[in-house]
PDB file of N, CA and C in Angstrom:
ATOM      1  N   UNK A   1      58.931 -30.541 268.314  1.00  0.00           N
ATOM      2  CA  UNK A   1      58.344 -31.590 267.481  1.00  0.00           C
ATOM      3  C   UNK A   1      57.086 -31.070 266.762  1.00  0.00           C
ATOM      4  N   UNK A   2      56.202 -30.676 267.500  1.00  0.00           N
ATOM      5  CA  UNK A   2      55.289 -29.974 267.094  1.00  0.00           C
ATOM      6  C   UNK A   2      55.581 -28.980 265.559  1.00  0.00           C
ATOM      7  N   UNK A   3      56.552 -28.171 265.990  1.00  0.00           N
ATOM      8  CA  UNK A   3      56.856 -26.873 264.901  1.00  0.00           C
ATOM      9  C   UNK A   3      57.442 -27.690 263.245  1.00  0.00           C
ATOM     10  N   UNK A   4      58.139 -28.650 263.856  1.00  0.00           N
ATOM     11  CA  UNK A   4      58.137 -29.592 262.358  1.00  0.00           C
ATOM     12  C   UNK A   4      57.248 -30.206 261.761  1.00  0.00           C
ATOM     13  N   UNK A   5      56.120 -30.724 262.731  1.00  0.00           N
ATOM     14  CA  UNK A   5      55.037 -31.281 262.264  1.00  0.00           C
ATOM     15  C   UNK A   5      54.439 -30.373 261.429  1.00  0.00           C
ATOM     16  N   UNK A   6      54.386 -29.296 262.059  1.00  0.00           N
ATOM     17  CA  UNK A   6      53.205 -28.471 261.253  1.00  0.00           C
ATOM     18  C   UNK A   6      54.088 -27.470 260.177  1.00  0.00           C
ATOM     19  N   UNK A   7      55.161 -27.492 260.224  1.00  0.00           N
ATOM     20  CA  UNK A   7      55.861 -26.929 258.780  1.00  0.00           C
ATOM     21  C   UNK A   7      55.961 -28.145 257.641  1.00  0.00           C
ATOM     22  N   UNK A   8      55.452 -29.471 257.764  1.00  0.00           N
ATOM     23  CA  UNK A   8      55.051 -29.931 256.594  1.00  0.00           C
ATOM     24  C   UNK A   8      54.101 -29.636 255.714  1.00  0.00           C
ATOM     25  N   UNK A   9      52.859 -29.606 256.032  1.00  0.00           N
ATOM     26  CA  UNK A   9      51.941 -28.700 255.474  1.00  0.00           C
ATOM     27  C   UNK A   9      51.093 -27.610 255.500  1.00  0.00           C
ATOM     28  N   UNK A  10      51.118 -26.644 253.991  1.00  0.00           N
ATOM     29  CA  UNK A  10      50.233 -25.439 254.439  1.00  0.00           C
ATOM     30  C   UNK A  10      49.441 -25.536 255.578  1.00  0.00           C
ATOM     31  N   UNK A  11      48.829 -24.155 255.498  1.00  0.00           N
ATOM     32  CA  UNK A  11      47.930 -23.662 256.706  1.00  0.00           C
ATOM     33  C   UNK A  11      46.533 -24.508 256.349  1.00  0.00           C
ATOM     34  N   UNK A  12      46.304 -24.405 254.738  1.00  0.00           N
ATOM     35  CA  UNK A  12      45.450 -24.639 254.131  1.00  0.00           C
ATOM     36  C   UNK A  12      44.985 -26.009 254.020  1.00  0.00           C
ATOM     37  N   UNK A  13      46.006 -27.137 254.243  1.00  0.00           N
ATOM     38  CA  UNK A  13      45.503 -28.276 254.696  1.00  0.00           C
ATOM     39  C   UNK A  13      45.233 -28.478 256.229  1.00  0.00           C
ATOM     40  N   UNK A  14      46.047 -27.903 256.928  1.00  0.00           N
ATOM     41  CA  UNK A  14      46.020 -28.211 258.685  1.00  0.00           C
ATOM     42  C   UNK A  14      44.407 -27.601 258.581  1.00  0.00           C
ATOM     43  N   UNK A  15      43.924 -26.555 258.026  1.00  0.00           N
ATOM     44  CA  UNK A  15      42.223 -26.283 258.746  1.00  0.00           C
ATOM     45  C   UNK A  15      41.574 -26.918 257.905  1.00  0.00           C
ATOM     46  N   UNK A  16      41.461 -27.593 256.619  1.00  0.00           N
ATOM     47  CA  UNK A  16      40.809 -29.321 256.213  1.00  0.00           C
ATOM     48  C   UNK A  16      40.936 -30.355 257.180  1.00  0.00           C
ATOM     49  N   UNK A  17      42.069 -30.535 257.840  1.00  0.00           N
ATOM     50  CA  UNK A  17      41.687 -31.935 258.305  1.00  0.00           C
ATOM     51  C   UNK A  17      41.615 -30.980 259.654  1.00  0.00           C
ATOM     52  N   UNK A  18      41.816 -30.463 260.267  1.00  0.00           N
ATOM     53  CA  UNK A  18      41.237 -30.150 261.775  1.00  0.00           C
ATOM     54  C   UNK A  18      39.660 -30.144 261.813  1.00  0.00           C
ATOM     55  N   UNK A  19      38.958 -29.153 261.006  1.00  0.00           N
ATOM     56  CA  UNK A  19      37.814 -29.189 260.360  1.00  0.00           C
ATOM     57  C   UNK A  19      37.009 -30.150 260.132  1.00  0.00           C
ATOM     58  N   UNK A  20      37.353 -30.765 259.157  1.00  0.00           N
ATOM     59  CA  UNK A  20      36.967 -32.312 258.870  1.00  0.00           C
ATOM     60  C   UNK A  20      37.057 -33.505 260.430  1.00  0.00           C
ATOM     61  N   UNK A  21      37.769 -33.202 261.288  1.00  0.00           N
ATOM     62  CA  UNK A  21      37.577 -33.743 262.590  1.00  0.00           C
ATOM     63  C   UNK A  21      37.185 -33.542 263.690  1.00  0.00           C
ATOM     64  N   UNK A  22      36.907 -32.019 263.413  1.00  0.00           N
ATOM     65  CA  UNK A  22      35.678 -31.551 264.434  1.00  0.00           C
ATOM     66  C   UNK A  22      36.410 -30.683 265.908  1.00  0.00           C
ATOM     67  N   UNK A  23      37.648 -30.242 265.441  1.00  0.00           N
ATOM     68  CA  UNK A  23      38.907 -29.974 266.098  1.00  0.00           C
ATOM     69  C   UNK A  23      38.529 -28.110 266.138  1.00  0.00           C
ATOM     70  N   UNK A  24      38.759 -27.633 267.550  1.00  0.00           N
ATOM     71  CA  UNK A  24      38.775 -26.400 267.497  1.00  0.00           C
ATOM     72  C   UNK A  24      40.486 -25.961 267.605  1.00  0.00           C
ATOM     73  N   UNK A  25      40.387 -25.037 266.685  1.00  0.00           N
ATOM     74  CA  UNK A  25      42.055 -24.691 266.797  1.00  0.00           C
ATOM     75  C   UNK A  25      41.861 -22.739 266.265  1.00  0.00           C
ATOM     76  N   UNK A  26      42.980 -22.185 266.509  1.00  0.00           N
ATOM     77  CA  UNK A  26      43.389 -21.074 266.379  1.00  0.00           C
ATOM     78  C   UNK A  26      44.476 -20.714 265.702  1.00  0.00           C
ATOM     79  N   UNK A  27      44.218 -19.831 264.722  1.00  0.00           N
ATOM     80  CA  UNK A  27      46.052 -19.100 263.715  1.00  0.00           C
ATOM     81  C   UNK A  27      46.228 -18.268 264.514  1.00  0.00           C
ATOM     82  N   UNK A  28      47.588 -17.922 264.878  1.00  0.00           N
ATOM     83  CA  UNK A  28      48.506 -16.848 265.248  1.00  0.00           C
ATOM     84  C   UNK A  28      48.161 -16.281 264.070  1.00  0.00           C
ATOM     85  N   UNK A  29      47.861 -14.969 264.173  1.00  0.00           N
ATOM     86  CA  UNK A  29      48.054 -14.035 262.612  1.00  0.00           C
ATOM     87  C   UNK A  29      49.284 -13.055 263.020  1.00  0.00           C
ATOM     88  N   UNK A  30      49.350 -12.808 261.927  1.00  0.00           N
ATOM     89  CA  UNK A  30      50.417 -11.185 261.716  1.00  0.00           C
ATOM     90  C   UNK A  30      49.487 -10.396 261.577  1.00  0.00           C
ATOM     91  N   UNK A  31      50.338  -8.396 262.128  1.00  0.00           N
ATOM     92  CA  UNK A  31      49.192  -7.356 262.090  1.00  0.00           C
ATOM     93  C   UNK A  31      48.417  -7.624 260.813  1.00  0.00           C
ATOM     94  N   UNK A  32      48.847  -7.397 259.256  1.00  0.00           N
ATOM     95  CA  UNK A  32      48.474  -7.189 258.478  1.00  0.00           C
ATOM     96  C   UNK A  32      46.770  -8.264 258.466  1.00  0.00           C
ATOM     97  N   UNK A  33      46.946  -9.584 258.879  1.00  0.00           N
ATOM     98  CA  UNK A  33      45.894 -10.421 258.613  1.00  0.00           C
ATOM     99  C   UNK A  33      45.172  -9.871 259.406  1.00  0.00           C
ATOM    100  N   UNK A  34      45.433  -9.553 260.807  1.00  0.00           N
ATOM    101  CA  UNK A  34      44.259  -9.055 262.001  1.00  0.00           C
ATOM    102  C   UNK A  34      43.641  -7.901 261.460  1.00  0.00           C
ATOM    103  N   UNK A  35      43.978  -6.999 261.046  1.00  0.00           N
ATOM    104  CA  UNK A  35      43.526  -5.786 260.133  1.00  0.00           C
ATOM    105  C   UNK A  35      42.799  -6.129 259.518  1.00  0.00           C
ATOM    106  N   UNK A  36      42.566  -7.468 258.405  1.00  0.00           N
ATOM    107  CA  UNK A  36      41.843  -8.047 257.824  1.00  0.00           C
ATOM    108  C   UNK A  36      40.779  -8.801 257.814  1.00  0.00           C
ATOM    109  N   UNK A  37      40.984  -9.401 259.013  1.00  0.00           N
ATOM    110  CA  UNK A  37      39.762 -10.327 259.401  1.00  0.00           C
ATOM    111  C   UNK A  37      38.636 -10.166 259.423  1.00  0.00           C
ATOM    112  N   UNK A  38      37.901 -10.586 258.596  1.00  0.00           N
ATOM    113  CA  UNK A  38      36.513 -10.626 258.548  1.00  0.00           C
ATOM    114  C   UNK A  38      35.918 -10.624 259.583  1.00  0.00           C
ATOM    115  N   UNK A  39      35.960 -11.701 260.644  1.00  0.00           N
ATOM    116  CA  UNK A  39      35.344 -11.893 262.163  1.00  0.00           C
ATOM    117  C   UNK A  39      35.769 -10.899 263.219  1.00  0.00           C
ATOM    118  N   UNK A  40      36.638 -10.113 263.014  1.00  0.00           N
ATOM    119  CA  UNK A  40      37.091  -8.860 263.996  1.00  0.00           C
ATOM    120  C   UNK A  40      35.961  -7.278 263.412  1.00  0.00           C
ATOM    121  N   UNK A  41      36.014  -7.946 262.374  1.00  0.00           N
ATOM    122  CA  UNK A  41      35.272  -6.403 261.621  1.00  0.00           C
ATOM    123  C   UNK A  41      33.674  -6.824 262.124  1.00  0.00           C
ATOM    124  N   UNK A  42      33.557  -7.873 261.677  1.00  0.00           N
ATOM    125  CA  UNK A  42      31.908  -8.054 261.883  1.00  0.00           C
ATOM    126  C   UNK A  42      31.664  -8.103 263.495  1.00  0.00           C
ATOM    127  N   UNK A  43      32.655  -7.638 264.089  1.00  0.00           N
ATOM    128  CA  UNK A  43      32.010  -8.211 265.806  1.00  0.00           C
ATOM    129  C   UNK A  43      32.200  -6.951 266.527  1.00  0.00           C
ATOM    130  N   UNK A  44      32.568  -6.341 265.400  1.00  0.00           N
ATOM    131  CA  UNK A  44      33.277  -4.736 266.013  1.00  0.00           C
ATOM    132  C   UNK A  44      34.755  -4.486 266.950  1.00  0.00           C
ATOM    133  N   UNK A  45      35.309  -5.691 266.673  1.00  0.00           N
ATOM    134  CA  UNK A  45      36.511  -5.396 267.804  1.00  0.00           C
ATOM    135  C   UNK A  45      37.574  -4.994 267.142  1.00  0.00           C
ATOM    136  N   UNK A  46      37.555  -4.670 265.568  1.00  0.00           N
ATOM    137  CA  UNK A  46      38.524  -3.228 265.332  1.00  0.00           C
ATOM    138  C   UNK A  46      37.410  -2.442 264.308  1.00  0.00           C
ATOM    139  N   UNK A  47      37.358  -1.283 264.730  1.00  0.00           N
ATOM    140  CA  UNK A  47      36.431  -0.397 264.149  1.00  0.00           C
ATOM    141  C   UNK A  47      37.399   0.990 263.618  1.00  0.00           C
ATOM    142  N   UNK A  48      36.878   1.418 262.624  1.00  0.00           N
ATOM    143  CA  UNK A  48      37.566   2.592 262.058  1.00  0.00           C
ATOM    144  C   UNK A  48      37.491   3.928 262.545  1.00  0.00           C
ATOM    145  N   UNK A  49      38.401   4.624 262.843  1.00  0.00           N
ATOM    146  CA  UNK A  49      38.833   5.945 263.911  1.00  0.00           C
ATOM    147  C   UNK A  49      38.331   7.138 262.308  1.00  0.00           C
ATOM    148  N   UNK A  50      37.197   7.263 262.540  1.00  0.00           N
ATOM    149  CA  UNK A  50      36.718   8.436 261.448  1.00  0.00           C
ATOM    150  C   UNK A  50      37.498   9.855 261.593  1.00  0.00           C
ATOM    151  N   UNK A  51      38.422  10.032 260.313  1.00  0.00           N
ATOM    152  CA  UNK A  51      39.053  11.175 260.633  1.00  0.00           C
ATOM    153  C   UNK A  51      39.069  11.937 259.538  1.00  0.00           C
ATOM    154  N   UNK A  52      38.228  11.621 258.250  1.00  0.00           N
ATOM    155  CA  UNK A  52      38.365  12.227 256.985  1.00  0.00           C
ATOM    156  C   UNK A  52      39.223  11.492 255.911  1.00  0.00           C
ATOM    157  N   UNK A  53      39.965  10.888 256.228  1.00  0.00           N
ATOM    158  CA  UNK A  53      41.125  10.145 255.498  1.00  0.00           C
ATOM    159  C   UNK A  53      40.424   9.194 254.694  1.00  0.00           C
ATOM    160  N   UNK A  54      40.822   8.715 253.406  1.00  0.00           N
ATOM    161  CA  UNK A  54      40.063   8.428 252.615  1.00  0.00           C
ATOM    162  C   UNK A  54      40.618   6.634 252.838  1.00  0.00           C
ATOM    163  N   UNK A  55      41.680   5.944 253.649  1.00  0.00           N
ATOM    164  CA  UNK A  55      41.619   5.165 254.465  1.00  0.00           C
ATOM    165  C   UNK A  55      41.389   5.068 255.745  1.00  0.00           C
ATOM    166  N   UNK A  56      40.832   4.756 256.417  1.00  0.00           N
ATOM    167  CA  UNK A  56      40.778   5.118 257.781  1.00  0.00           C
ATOM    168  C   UNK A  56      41.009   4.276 258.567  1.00  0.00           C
ATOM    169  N   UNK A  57      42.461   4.779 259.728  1.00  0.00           N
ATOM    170  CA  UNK A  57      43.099   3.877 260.686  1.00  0.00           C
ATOM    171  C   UNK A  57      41.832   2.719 261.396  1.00  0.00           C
ATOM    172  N   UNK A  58      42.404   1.733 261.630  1.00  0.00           N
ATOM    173  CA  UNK A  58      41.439   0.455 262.860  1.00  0.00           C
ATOM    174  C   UNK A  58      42.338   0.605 264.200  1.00  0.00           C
ATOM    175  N   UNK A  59      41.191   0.680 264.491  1.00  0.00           N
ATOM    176  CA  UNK A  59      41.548   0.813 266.376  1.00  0.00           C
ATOM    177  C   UNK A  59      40.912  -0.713 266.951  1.00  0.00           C
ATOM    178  N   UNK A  60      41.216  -1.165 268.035  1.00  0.00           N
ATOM    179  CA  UNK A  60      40.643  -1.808 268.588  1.00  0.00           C
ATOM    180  C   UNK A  60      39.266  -1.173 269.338  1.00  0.00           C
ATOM    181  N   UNK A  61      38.165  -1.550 269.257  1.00  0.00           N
ATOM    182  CA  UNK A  61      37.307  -0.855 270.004  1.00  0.00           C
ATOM    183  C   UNK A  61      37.109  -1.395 271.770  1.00  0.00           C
ATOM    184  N   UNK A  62      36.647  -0.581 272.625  1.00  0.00           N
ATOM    185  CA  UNK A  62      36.820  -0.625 274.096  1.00  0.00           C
ATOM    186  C   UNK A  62      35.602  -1.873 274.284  1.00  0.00           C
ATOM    187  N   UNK A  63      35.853  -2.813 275.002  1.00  0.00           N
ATOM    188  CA  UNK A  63      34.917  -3.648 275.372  1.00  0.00           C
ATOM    189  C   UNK A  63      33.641  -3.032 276.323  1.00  0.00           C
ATOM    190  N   UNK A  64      33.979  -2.137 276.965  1.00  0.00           N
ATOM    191  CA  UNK A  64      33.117  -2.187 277.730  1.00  0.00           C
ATOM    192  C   UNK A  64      32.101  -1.663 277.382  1.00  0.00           C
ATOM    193  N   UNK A  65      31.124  -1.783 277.729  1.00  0.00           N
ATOM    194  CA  UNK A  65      29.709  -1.492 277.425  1.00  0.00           C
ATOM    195  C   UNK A  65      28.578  -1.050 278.590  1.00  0.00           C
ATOM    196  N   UNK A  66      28.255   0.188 278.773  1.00  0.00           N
ATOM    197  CA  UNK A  66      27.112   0.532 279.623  1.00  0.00           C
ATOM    198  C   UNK A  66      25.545   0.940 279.266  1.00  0.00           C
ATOM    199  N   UNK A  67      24.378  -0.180 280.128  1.00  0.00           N
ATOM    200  CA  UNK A  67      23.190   0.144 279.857  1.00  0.00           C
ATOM    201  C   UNK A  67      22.571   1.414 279.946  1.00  0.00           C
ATOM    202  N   UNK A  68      22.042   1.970 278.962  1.00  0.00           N
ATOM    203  CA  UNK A  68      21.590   3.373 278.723  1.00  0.00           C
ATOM    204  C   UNK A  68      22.800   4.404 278.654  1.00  0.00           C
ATOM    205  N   UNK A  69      24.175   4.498 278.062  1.00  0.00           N
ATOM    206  CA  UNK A  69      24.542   5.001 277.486  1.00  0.00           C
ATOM    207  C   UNK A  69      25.004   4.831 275.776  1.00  0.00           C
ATOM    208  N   UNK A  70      24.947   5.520 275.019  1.00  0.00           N
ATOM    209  CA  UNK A  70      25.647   5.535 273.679  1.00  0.00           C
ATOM    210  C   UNK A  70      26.556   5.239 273.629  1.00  0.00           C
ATOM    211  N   UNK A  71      27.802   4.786 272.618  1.00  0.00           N
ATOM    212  CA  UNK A  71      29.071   4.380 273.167  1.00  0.00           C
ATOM    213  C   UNK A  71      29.434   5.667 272.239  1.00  0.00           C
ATOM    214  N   UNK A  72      30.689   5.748 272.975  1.00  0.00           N
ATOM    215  CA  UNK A  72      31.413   7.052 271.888  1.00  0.00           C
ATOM    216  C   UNK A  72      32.527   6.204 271.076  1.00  0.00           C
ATOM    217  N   UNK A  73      32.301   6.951 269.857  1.00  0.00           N
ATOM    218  CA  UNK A  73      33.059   6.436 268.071  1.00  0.00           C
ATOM    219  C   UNK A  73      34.583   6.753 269.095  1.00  0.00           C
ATOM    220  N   UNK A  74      35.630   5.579 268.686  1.00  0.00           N
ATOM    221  CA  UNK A  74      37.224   6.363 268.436  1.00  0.00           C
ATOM    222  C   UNK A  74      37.375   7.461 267.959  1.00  0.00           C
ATOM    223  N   UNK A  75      38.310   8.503 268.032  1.00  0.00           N
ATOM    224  CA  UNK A  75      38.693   9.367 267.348  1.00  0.00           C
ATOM    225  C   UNK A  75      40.308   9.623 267.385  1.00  0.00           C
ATOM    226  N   UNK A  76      41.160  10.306 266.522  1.00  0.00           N
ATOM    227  CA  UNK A  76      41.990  10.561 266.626  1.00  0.00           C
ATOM    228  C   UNK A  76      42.916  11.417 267.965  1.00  0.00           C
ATOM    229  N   UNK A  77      43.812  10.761 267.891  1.00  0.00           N
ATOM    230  CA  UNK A  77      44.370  11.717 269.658  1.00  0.00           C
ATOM    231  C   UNK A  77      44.698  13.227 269.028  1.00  0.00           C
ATOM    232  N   UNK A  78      45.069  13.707 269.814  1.00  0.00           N
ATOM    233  CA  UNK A  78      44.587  15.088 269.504  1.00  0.00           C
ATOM    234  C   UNK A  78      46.206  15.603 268.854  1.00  0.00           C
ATOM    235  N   UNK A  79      46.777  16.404 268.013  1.00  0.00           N
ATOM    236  CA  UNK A  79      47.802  16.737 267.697  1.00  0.00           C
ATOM    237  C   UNK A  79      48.812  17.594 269.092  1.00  0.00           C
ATOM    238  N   UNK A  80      49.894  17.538 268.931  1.00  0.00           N
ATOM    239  CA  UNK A  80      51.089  18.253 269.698  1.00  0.00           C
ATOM    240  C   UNK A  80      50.502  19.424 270.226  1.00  0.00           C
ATOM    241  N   UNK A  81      50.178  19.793 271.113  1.00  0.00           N
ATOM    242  CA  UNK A  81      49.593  21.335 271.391  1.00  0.00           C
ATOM    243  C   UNK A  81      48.135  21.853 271.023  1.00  0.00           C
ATOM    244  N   UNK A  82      47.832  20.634 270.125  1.00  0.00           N
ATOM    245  CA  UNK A  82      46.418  21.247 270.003  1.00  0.00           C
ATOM    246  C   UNK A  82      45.158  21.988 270.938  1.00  0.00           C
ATOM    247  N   UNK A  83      45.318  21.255 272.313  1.00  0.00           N
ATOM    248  CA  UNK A  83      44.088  22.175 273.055  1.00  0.00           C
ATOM    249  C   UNK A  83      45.117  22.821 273.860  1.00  0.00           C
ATOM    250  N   UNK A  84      46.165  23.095 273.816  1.00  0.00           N
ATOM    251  CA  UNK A  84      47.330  23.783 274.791  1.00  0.00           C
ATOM    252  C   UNK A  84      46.398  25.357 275.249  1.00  0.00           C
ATOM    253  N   UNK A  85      45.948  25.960 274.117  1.00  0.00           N
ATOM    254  CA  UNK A  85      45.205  27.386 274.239  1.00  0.00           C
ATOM    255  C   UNK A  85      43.822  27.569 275.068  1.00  0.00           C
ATOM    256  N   UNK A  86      43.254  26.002 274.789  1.00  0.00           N
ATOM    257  CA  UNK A  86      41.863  26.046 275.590  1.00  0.00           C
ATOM    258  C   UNK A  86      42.335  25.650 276.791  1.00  0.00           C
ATOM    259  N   UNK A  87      43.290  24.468 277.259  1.00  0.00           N
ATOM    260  CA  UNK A  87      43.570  24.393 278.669  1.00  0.00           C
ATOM    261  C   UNK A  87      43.938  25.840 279.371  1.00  0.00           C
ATOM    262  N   UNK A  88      45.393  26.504 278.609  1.00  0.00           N
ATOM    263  CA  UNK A  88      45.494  27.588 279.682  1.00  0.00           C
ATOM    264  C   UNK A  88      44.796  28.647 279.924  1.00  0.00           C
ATOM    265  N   UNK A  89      43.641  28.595 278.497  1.00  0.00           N
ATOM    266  CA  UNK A  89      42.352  29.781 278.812  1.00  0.00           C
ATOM    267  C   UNK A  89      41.267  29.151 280.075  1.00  0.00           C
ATOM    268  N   UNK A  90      41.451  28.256 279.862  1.00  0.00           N
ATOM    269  CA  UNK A  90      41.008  27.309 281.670  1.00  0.00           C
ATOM    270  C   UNK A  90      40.985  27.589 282.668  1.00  0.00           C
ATOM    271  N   UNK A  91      42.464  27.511 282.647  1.00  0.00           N
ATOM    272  CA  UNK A  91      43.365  27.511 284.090  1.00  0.00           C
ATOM    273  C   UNK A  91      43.377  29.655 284.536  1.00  0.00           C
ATOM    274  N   UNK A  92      42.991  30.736 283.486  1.00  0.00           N
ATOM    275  CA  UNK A  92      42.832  31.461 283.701  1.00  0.00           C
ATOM    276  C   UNK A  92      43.957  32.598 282.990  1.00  0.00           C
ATOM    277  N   UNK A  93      44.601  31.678 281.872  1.00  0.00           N
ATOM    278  CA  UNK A  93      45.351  32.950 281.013  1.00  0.00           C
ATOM    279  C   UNK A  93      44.169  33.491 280.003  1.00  0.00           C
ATOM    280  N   UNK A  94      44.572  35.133 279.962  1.00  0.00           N
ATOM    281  CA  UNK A  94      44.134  35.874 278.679  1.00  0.00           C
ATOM    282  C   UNK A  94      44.764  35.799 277.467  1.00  0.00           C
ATOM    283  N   UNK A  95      43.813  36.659 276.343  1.00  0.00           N
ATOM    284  CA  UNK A  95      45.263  37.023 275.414  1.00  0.00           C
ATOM    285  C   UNK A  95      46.331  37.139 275.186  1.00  0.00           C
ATOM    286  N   UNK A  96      46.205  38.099 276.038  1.00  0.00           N
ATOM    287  CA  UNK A  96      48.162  38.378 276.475  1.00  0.00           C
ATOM    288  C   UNK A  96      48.646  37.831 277.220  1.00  0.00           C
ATOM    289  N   UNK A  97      48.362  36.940 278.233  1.00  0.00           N
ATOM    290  CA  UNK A  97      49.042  35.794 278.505  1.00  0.00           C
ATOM    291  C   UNK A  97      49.498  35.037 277.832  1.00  0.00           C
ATOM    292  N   UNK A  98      48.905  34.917 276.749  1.00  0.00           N
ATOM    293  CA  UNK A  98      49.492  33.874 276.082  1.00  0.00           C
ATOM    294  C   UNK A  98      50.143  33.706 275.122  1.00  0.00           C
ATOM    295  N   UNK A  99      49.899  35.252 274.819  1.00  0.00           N
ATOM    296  CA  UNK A  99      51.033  35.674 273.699  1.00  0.00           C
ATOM    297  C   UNK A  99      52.253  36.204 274.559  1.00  0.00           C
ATOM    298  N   UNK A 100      52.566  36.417 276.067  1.00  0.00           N
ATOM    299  CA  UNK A 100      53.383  36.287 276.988  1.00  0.00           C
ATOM    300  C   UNK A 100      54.171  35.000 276.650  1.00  0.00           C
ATOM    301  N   UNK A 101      53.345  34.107 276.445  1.00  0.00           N
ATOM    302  CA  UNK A 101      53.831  32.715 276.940  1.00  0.00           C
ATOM    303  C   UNK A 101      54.195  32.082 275.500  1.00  0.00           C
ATOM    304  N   UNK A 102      54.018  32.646 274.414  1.00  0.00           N
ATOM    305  CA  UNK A 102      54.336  32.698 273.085  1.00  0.00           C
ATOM    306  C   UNK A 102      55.739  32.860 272.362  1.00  0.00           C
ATOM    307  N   UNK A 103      55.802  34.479 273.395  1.00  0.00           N
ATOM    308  CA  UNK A 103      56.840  35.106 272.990  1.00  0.00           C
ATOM    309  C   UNK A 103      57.913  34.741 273.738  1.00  0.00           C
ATOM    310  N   UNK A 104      58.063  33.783 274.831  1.00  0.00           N
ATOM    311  CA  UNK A 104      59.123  33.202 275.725  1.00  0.00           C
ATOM    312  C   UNK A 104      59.476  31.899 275.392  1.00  0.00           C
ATOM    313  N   UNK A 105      58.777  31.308 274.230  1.00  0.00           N
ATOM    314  CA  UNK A 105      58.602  30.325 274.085  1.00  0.00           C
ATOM    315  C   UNK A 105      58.533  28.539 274.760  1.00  0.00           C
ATOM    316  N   UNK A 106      57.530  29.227 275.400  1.00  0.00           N
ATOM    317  CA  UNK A 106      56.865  28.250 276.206  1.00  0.00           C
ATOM    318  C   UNK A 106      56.081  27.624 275.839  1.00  0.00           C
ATOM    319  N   UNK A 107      55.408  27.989 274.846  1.00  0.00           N
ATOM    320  CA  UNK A 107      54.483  27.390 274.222  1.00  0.00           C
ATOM    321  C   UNK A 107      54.649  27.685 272.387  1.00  0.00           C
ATOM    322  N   UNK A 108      53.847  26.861 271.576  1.00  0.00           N
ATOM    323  CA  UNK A 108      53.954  27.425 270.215  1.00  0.00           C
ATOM    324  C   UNK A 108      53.434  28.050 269.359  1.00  0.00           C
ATOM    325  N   UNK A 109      53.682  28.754 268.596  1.00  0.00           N
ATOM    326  CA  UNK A 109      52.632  29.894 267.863  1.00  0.00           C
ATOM    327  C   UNK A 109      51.561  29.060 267.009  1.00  0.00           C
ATOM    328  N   UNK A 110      50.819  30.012 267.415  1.00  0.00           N
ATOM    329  CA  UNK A 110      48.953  29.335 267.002  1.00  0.00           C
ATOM    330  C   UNK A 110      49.383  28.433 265.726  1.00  0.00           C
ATOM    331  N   UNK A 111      48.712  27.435 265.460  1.00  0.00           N
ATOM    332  CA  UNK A 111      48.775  26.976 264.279  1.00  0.00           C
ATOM    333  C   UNK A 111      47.465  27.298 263.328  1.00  0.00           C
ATOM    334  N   UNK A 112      47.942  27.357 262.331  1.00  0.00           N
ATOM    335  CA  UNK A 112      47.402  27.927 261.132  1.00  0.00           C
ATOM    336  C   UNK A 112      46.618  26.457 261.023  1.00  0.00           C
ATOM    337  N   UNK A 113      45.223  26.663 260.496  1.00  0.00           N
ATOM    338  CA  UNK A 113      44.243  25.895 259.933  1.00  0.00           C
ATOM    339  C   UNK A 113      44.633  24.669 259.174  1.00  0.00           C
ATOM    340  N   UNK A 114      45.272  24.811 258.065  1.00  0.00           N
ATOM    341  CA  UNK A 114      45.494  24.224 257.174  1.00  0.00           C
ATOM    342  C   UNK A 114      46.881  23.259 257.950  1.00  0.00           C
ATOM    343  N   UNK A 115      47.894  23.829 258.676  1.00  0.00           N
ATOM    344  CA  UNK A 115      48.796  22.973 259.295  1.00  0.00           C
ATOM    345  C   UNK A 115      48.127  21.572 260.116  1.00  0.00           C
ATOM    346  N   UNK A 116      46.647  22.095 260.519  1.00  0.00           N
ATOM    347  CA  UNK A 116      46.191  21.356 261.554  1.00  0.00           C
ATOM    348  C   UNK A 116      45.424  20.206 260.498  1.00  0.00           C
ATOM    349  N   UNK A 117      44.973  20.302 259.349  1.00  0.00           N
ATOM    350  CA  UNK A 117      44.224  19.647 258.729  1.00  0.00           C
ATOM    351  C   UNK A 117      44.744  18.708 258.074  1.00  0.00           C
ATOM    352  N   UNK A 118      46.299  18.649 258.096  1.00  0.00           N
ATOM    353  CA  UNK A 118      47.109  17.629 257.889  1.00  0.00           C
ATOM    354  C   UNK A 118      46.600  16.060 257.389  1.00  0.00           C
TER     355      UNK A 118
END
């Protein structure tokens, strides 16, 4: 009953007269509007994942909050293999370990700069 009621009129009259009566109510949005929202941007609860891109993805930002630390910015997750070379230089492979582990293909050949800058 409800869903007929309110497919008589726009959205745009239902928040006039809710409004006008002093009525707290809520829109279901679609992604595209939540992306949009003015009140999500201004409160910080989707903030932009700085990655160079001349749009830049919205993340939800982490609620939590600790006294006397900085919060750390989103960032992008890291690409397919990207720290693969610093972990196993970690764990205690060399050079040639890992061009061992290259040539067996276990892992993938270094990526070139420009592949990564994607």
């Amino acid at each position: 009953m409800l869903d007929e009621a309110f497919a008589r009129r726009p959205l745009a009259e239902w928040r006039e007269l809710f409004n006008a009566a002093g009525l707290t109510y809520g829109v279901v949005q679609t992604l595209d509007e939540i992306a949009h929202d003015p009140q999500l941007m201004a409160n910080q609860v989707l903030v932009p994942i700085v990655d160079g891109r001349a749009q830049p993805y919205l993340t939800i930002d982490s609620p939590v909050r600790l006294d006397q630390e900085q919060k750390v910015r989103p960032r992008p997750a890291p690409e397919l293999g990207e720290h693969t070379e610093a972990i196993l230089t970690e764990l205690g492979f060399d050079d040639a370990g890992l061009e061992d582990l290259r040539a067996a293909g276990a892992i993938p050949k270094r990526l070139e700069r420009q592949d990564r800058a994607r």
